[in-house]
Protein backbone atom coordinates (compact mmCIF):
# COMPACT_ATOMS: atom_id res chain seq x y z
CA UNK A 1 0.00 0.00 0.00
CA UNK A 2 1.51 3.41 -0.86
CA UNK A 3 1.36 5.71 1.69
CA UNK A 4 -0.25 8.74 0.50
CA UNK A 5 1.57 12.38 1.77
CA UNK A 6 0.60 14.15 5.04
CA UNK A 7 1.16 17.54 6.32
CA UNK A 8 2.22 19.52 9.15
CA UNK A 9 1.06 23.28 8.91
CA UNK A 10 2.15 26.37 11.10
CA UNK A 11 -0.51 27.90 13.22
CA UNK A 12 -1.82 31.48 13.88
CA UNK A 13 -4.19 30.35 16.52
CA UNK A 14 -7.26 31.19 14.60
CA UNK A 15 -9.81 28.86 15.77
CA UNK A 16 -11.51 29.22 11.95
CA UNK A 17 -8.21 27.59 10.56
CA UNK A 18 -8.61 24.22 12.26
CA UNK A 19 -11.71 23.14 10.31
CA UNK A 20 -10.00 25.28 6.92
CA UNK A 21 -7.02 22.55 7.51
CA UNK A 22 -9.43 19.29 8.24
CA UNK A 23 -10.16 19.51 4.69
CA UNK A 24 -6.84 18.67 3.30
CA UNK A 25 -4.01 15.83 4.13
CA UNK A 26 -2.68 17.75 7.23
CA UNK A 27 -1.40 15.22 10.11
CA UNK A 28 -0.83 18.06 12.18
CA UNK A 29 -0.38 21.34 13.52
CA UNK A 30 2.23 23.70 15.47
CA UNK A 31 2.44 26.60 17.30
CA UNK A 32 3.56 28.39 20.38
CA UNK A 33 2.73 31.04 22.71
CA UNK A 34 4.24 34.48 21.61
CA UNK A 35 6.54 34.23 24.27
CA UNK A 36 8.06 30.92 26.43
CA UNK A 37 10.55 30.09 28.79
CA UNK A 38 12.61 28.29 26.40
CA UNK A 39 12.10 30.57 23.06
CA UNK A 40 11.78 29.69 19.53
CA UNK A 41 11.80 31.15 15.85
CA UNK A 42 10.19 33.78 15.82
CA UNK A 43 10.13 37.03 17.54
CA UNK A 44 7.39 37.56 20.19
CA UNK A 45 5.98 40.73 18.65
CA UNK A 46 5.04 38.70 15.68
CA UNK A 47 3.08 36.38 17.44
CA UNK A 48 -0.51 36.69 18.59
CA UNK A 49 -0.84 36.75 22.18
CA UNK A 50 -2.83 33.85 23.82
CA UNK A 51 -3.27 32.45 26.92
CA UNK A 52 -2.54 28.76 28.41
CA UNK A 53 -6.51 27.78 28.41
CA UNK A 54 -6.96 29.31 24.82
CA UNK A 55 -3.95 26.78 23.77
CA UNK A 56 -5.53 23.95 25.66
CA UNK A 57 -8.96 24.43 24.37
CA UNK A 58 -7.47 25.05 20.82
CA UNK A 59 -5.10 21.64 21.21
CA UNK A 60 -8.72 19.58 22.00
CA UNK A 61 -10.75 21.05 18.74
CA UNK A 62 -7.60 19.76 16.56
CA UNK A 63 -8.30 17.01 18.20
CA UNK A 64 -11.86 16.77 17.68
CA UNK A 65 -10.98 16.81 13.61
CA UNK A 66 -8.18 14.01 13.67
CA UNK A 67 -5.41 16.11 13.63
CA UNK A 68 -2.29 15.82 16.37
CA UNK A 69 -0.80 19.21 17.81
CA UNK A 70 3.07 19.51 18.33
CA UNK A 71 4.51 22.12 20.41
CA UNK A 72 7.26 24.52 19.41
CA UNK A 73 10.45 24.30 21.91
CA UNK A 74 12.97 25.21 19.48
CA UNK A 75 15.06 27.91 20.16
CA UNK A 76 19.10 27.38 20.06
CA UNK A 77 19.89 28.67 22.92
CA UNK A 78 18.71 29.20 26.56
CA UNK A 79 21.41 31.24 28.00
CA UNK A 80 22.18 28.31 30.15
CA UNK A 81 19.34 28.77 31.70
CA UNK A 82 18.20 25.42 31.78
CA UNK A 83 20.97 24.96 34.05
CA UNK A 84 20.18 27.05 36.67
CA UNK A 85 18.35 25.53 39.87
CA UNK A 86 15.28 27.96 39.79
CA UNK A 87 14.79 28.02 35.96
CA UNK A 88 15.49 23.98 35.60
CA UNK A 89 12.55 23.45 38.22
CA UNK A 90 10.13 26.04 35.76
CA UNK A 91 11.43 24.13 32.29
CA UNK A 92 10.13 20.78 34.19
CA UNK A 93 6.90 22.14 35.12
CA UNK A 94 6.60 23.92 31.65
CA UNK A 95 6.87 20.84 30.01
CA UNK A 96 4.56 18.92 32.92
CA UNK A 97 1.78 21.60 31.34
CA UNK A 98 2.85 21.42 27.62
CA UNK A 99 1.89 17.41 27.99
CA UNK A 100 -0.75 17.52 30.41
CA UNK A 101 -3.09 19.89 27.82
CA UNK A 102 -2.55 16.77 25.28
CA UNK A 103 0.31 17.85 23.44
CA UNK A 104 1.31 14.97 21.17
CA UNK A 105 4.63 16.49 19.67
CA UNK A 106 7.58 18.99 20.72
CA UNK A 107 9.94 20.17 18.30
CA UNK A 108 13.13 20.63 20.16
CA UNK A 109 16.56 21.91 18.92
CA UNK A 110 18.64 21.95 21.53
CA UNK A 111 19.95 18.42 22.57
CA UNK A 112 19.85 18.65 25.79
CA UNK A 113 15.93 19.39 25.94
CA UNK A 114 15.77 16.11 23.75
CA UNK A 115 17.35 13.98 26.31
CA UNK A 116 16.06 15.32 29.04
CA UNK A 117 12.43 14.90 27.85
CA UNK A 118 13.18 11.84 26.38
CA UNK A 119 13.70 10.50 30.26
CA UNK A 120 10.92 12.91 31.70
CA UNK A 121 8.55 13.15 29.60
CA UNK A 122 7.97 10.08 27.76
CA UNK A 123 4.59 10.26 26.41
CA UNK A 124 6.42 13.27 24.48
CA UNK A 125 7.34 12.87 20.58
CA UNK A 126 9.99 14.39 19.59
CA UNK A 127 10.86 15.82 16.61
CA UNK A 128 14.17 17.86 15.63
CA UNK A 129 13.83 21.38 14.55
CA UNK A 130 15.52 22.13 11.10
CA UNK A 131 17.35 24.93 13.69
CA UNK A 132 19.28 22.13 14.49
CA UNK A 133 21.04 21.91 11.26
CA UNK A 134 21.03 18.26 9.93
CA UNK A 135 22.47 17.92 7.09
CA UNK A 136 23.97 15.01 7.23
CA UNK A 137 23.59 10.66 8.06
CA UNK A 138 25.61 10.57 10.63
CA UNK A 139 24.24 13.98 12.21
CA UNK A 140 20.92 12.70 11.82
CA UNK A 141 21.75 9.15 13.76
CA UNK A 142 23.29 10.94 16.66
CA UNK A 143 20.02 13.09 17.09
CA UNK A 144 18.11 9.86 16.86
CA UNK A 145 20.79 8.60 19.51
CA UNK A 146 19.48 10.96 21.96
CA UNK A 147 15.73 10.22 21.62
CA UNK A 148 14.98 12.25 18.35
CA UNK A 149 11.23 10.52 16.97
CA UNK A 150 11.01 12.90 13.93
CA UNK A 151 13.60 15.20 12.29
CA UNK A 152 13.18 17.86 9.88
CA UNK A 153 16.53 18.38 8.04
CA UNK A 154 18.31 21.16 7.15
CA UNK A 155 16.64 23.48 4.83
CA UNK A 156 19.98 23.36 2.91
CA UNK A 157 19.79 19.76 2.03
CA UNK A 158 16.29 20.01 0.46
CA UNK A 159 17.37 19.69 -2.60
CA UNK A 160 20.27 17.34 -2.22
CA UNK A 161 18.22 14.06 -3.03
CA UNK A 162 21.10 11.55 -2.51
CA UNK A 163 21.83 12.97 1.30
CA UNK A 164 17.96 12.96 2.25
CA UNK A 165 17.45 9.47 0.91
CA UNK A 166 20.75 8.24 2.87
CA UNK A 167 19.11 10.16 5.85
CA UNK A 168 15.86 8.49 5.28
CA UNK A 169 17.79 4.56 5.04
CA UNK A 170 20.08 4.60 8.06
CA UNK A 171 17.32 5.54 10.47
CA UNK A 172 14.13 4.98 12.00
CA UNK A 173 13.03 8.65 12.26
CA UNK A 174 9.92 10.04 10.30
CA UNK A 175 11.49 13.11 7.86
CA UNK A 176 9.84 15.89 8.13
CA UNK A 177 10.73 18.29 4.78
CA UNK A 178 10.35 21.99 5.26
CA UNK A 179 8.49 23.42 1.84
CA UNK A 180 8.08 26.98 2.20
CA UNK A 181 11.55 28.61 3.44
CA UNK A 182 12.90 31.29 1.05
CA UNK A 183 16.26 31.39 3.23
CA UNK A 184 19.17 32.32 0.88
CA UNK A 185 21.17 29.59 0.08
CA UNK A 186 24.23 28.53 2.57
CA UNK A 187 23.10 31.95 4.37
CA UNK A 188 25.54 32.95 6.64
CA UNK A 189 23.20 34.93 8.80
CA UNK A 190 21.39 31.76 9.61
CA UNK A 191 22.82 30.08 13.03
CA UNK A 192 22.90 33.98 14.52
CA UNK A 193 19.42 34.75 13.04
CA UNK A 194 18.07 31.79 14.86
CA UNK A 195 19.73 32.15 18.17
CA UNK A 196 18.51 36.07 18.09
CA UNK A 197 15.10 35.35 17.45
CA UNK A 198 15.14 32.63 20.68
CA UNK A 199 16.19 35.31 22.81
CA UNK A 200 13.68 37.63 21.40
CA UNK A 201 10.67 35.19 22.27
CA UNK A 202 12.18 33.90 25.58
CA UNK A 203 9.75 35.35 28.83
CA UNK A 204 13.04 35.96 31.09
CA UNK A 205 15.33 38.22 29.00
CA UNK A 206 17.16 40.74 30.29
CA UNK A 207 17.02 43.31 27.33
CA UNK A 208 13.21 42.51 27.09
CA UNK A 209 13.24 40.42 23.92
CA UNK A 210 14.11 43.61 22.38
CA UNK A 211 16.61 43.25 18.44
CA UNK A 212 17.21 45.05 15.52
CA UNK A 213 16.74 42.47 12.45
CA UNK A 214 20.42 42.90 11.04
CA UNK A 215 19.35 39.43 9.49
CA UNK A 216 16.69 40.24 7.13
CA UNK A 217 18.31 43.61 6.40
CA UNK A 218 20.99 41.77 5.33
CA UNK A 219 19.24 39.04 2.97
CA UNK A 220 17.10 41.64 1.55
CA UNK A 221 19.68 43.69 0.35
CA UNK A 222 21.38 40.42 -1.34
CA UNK A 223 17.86 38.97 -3.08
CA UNK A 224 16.71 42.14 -4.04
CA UNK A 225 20.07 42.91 -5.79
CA UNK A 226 20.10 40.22 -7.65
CA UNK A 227 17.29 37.51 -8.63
CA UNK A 228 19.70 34.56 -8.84
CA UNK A 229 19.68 34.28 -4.78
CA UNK A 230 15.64 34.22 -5.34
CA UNK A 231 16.30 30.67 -7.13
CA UNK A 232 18.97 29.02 -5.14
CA UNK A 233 16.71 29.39 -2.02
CA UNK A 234 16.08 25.78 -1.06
CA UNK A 235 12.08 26.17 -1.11
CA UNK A 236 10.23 23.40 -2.56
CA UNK A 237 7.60 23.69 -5.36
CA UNK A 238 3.91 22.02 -4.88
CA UNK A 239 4.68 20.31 -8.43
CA UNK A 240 7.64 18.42 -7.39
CA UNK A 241 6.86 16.79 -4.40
CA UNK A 242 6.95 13.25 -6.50
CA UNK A 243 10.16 13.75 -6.69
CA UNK A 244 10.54 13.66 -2.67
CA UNK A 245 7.71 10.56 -2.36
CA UNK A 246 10.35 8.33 -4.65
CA UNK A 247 12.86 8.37 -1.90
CA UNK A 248 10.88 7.61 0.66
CA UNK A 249 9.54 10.96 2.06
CA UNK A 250 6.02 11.20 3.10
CA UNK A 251 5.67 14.04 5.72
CA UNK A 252 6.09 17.63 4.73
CA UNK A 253 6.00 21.01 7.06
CA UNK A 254 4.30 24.21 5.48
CA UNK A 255 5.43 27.20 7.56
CA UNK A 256 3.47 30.32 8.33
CA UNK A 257 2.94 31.16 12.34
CA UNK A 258 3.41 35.02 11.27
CA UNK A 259 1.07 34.47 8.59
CA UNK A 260 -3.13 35.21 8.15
CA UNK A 261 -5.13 31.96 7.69
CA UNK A 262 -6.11 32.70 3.76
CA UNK A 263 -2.18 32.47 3.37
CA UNK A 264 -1.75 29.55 5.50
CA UNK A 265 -4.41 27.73 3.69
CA UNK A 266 -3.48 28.90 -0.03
CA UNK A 267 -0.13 27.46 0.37
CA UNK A 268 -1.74 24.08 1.85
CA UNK A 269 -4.19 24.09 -0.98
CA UNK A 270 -1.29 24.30 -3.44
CA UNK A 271 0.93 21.58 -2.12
CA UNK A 272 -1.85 19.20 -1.75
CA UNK A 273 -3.10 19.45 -5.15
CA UNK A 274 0.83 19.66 -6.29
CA UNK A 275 0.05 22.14 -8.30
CA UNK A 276 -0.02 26.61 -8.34
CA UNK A 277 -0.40 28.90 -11.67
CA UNK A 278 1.00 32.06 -9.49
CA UNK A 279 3.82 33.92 -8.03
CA UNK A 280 5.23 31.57 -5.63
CA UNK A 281 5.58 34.34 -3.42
CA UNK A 282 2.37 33.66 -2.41
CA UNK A 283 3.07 30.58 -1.17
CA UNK A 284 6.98 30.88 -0.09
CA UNK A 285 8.28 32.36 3.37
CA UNK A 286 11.48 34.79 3.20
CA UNK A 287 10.34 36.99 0.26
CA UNK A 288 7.70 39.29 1.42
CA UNK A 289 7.91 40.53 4.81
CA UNK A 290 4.78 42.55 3.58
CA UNK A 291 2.87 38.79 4.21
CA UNK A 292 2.04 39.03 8.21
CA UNK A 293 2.60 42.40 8.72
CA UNK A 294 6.40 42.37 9.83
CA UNK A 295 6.80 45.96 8.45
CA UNK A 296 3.71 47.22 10.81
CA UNK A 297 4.62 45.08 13.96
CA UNK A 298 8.17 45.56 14.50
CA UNK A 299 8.64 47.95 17.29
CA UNK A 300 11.72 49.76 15.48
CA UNK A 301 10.73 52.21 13.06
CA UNK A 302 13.24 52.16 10.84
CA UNK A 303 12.03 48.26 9.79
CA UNK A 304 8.99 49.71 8.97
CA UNK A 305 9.94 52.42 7.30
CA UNK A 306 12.86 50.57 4.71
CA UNK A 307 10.58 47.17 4.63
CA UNK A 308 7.22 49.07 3.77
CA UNK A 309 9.18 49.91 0.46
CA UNK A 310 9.69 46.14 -0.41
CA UNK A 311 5.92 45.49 -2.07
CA UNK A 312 6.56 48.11 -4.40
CA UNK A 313 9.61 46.01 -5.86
CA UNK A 314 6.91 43.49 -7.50
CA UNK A 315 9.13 40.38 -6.84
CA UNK A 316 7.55 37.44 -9.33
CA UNK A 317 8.76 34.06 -8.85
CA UNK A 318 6.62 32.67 -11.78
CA UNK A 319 6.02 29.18 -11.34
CA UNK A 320 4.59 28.13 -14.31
CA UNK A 321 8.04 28.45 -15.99
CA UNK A 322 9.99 26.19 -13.69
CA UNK A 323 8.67 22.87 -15.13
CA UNK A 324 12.13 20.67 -14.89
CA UNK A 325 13.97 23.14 -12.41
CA UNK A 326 13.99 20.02 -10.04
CA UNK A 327 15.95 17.67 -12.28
CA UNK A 328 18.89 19.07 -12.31
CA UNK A 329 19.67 18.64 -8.14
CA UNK A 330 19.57 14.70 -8.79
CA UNK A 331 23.24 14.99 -10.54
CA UNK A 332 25.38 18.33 -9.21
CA UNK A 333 26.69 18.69 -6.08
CA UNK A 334 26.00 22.47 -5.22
CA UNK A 335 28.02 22.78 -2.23
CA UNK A 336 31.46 22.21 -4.56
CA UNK A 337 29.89 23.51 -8.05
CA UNK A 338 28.12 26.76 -7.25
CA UNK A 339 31.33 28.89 -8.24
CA UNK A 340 31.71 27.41 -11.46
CA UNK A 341 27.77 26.91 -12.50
CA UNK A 342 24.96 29.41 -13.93
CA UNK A 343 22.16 27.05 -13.30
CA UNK A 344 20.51 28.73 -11.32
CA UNK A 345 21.02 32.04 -12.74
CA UNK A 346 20.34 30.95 -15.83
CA UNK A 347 16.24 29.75 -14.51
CA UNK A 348 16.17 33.43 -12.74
CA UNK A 349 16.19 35.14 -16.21
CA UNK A 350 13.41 33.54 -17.05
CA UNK A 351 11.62 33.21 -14.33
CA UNK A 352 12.15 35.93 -11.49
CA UNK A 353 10.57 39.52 -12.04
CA UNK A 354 11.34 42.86 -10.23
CA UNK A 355 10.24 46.31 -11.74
CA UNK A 356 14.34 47.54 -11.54
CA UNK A 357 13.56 51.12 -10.23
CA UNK A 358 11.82 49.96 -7.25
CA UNK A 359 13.68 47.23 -5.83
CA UNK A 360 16.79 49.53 -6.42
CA UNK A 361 15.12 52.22 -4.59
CA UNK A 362 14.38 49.31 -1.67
CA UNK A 363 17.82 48.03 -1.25
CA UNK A 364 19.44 51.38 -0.81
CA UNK A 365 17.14 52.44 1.92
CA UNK A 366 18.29 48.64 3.27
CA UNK A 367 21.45 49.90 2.73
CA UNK A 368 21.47 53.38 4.27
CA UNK A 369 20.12 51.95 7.70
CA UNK A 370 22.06 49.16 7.95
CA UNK A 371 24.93 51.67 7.63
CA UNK A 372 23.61 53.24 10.61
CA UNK A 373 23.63 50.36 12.55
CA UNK A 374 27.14 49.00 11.72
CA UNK A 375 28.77 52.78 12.64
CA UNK A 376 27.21 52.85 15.90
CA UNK A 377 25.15 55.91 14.48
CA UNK A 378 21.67 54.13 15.61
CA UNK A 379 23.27 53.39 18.88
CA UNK A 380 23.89 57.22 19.72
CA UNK A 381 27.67 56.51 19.05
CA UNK A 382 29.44 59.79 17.47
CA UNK A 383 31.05 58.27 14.28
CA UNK A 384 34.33 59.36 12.83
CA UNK A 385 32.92 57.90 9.50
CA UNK A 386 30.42 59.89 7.41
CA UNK A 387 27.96 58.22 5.13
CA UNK A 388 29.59 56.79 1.72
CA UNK A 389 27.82 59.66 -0.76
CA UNK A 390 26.24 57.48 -3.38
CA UNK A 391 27.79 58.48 -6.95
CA UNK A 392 26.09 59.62 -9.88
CA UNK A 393 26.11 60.05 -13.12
CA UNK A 394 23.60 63.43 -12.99
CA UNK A 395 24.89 66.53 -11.55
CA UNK A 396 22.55 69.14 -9.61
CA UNK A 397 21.67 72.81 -10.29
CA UNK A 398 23.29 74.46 -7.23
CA UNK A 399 20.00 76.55 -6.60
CA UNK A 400 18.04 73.20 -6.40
CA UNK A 401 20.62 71.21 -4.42
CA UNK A 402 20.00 74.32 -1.91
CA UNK A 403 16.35 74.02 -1.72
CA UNK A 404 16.47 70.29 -1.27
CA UNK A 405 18.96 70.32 1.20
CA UNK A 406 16.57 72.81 3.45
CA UNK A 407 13.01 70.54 1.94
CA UNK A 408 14.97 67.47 3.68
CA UNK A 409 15.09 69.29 7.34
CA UNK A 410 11.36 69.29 7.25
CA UNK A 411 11.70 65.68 7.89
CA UNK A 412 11.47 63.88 11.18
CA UNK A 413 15.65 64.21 12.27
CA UNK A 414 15.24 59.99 12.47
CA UNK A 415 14.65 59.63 8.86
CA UNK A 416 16.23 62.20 6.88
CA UNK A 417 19.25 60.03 5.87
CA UNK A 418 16.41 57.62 4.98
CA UNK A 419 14.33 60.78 2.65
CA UNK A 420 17.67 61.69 1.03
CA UNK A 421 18.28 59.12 -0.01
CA UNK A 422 14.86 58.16 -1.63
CA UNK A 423 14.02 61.47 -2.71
CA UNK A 424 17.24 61.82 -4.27
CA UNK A 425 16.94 58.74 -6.48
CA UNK A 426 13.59 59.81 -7.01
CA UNK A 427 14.92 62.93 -8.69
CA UNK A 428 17.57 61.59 -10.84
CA UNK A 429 15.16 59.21 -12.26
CA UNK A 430 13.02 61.98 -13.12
CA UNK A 431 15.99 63.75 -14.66
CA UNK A 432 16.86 60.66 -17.00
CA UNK A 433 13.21 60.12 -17.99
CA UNK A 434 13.56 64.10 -19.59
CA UNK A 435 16.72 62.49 -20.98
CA UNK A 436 18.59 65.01 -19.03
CA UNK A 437 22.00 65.65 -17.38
CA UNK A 438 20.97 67.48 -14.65
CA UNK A 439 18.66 67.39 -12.23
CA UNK A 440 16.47 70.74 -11.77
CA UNK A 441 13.32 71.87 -9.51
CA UNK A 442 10.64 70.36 -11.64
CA UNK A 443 12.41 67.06 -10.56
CA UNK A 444 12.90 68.04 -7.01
CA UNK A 445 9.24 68.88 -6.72
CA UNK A 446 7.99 65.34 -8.35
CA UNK A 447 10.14 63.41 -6.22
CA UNK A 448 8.86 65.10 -2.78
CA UNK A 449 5.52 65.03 -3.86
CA UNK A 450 5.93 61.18 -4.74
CA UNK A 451 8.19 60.13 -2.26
CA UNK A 452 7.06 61.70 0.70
CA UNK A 453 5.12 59.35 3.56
CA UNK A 454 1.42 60.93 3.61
CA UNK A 455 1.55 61.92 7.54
CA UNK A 456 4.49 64.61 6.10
CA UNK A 457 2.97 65.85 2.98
CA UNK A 458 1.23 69.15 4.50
CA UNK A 459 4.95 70.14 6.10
CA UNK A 460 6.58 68.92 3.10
CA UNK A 461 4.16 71.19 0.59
CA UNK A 462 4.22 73.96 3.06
CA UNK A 463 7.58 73.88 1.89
CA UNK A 464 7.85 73.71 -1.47
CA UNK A 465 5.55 77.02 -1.54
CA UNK A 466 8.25 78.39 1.11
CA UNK A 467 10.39 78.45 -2.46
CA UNK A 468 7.89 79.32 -4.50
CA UNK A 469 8.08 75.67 -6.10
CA UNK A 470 3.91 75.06 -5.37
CA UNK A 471 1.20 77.24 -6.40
CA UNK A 472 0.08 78.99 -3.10
């Protein structure tokens, strides 16, 4: 008999989802409260807020329509926490609750937590976070070694079928792929991204689970520069899970706690009818931090002010032209051959869209706050180093550089490097569209007028009449 393909789908802790999800192959659900003793991937602003009875009673209606719940205890680190007298006594009674409400999975990362509930807590499955990085056989039997039930591998590996289907052979753990991550390939912001994000959902933090995202600045900046990342991300399309089924793989994890339930259940929908005729940003974590609201909910607002930009970019990942993408990861070894290989870049070009003005205009507002970050300027640390002036081609009529130096004071003092910048770029592309040299006040005036948040418009028009640039 062939065992047909199951699911296991982030939660938002919308009651509505549970039956939305009953209607599909989904074995289970996850989630976790938006903030824990032990932590886990996400930050806690991002999370809804609920309380211990609203998880119980929301762990008994997935019961009620067949469906198991596992229970997120995945951050990296604890800051040996676990190790202290008081806070050991508070993980054990943590975990007393987290299997008393009829939890029928954790998914652990850090290995201690896996042995340690392994003796404890046997009733307990337990599966292995893909924070735990396995990406390889012998990895993967040492986790199963210290009481691992279930593993999801490396996000990395997803597309290195020999590895997986070695994995799968030499043990007896269910594998548990991860579809819907858009992390950039071998990302080097990964481990530290994680182990950021644990402290920033863990209930006893000193700094109050407070971070700036240097992370997703970061990877922004790199896939909206250039499309090829967009490809080599190690998501998985709905169209070639087959591919996964012929070595043995069965179980598959669709991601989304951040996300609203008509997102959650699109991407469901798509993978269990293995098929979707749209942008697979739609369906694809990592992309769009416009999906769930990051740019509204993080508490610094200078993410929401460079991140709001990123749904003007227009970032396609068309999926009905990657029929075959898949085939070639059964024969090259990426890890040795990406140096020397345009595969991948080759797919991008005809497959990854991004209207050019836009997404240029996104990264180097990415770029101008990260810049503030790494020279201490966001910290309130007096910098020796002055912002890198961006060259250009155009050159300015003195009288207008004037007047938009002064137009740029009537901005809030924590975002005029951030309004230079755009309005700048905003006014040379005005200039080249006239086919133009030199930017002049008719451009100036356009790009304030365009580029200028609505909650500023009255100061900023206020001041282009100041110059006599506006009708009064």
């Amino acid at each position: 008999m062939v065992k047909k393909i199951q699911f296991h789908v982030a939660t938002n802790w919308d009651f509505n989802l549970i039956e939305e999800l009953a209607k599909y192959p989904v074995a289970s659900l996850y989630g976790v409260a938006d903030h824990t003793l032990v932590g886990g991937g996400r930050p806690s602003f991002l999370l809804k807020t609920i309380q211990e009875e609203q998880i119980a009673e929301y762990i008994k209606k997935v019961h009620e329509n067949k469906m198991e719940f596992s229970y997120l205890l995945n951050a990296p680190c604890m800051n040996n926490m676990e190790y202290n007298s008081q806070y050991h006594k508070e993980l054990l009674k943590y975990i007393q609750w987290i299997s008393d409400i009829g939890t029928d999975n954790v998914i652990v990362t850090i290995p201690f937590l896996i042995q340690l509930i392994k003796e404890q807590f046997p009733k307990l499955k337990i599966r292995v976070s893909t924070i735990a990085h396995i990406n390889s056989v012998n990895r993967a039997k040492l986790y199963e070694m210290l009481g691992a039930d279930e593993i999801t591998p490396d996000v990395m590996i997803n597309r290195d079928f020999q590895t997986l289907e070695k994995i799968k052979e030499a043990t007896n753990c269910k594998i548990v792929l991860l579809l819907t991550d858009g992390c950039l390939y071998q990302c080097p912001f990964r481990y530290y991204h994680y182990n950021i994000l644990g402290h920033a959902s863990q209930t006893h933090q000193q700094f109050e689970r407070n971070y700036i995202d240097t992370c997703i600045l970061n990877c922004s900046i790199i896939k909206f520069s250039d499309p090829t990342e967009v490809i080599k991300a190690r998501w998985i399309r709905p169209e070639d899970l087959s591919h996964y089924e012929a070595i043995g793989i069965d179980d598959f994890k669709i991601a989304g706690r951040r996300m609203s339930t008509e997102w959650i259940v699109r991407a469901v929908k798509a993978f269990a009818s293995r098929e979707y005729h749209g942008n697979l940003v739609d369906i694809i974590q990592g992309f769009s931090m416009s999906f769930g609201g990051l740019e509204q909910k993080d508490p610094n607002a200078k993410i929401s002010e460079t991140l709001g930009k990123e749904s003007k970019s227009k970032l396609i990942i068309d999926n009905t032209k990657l029929d075959g993408f898949i085939d070639f990861f059964k024969k090259q070894n990426c890890v040795a051959m990406c140096g020397e290989c345009t595969y991948c870049e080759d797919w991008a070009k005809k497959a990854v869209f991004l209207d050019e003005e836009e997404s240029t205009r996104y990264v180097e507002s990415l770029k101008d706050y990260l810049n503030d970050i790494v020279t201490s300027r966001e910290f309130g640390v007096d910098s020796t180093k002055t912002k890198k002036e961006r060259k250009s081609e155009l050159i300015w009529d003195p009288e207008t550089e004037k007047i938009f130096n002064e137009l740029i004071k009537l901005s809030p003092p924590q975002f005029q490097s951030m309004a230079r910048m755009a309005i700048t770029s905003l006014a040379e592309e005005k200039a080249k569209k006239r086919e133009s040299h030199e930017v002049n006040n008719q451009d100036i005036i356009e790009a304030f007028i365009e580029g200028t948040p609505g909650p500023f418009q009255p100061d900023m028009r206020q001041g282009l009449k100041k110059f006599g640039l506006l009708d009064k």
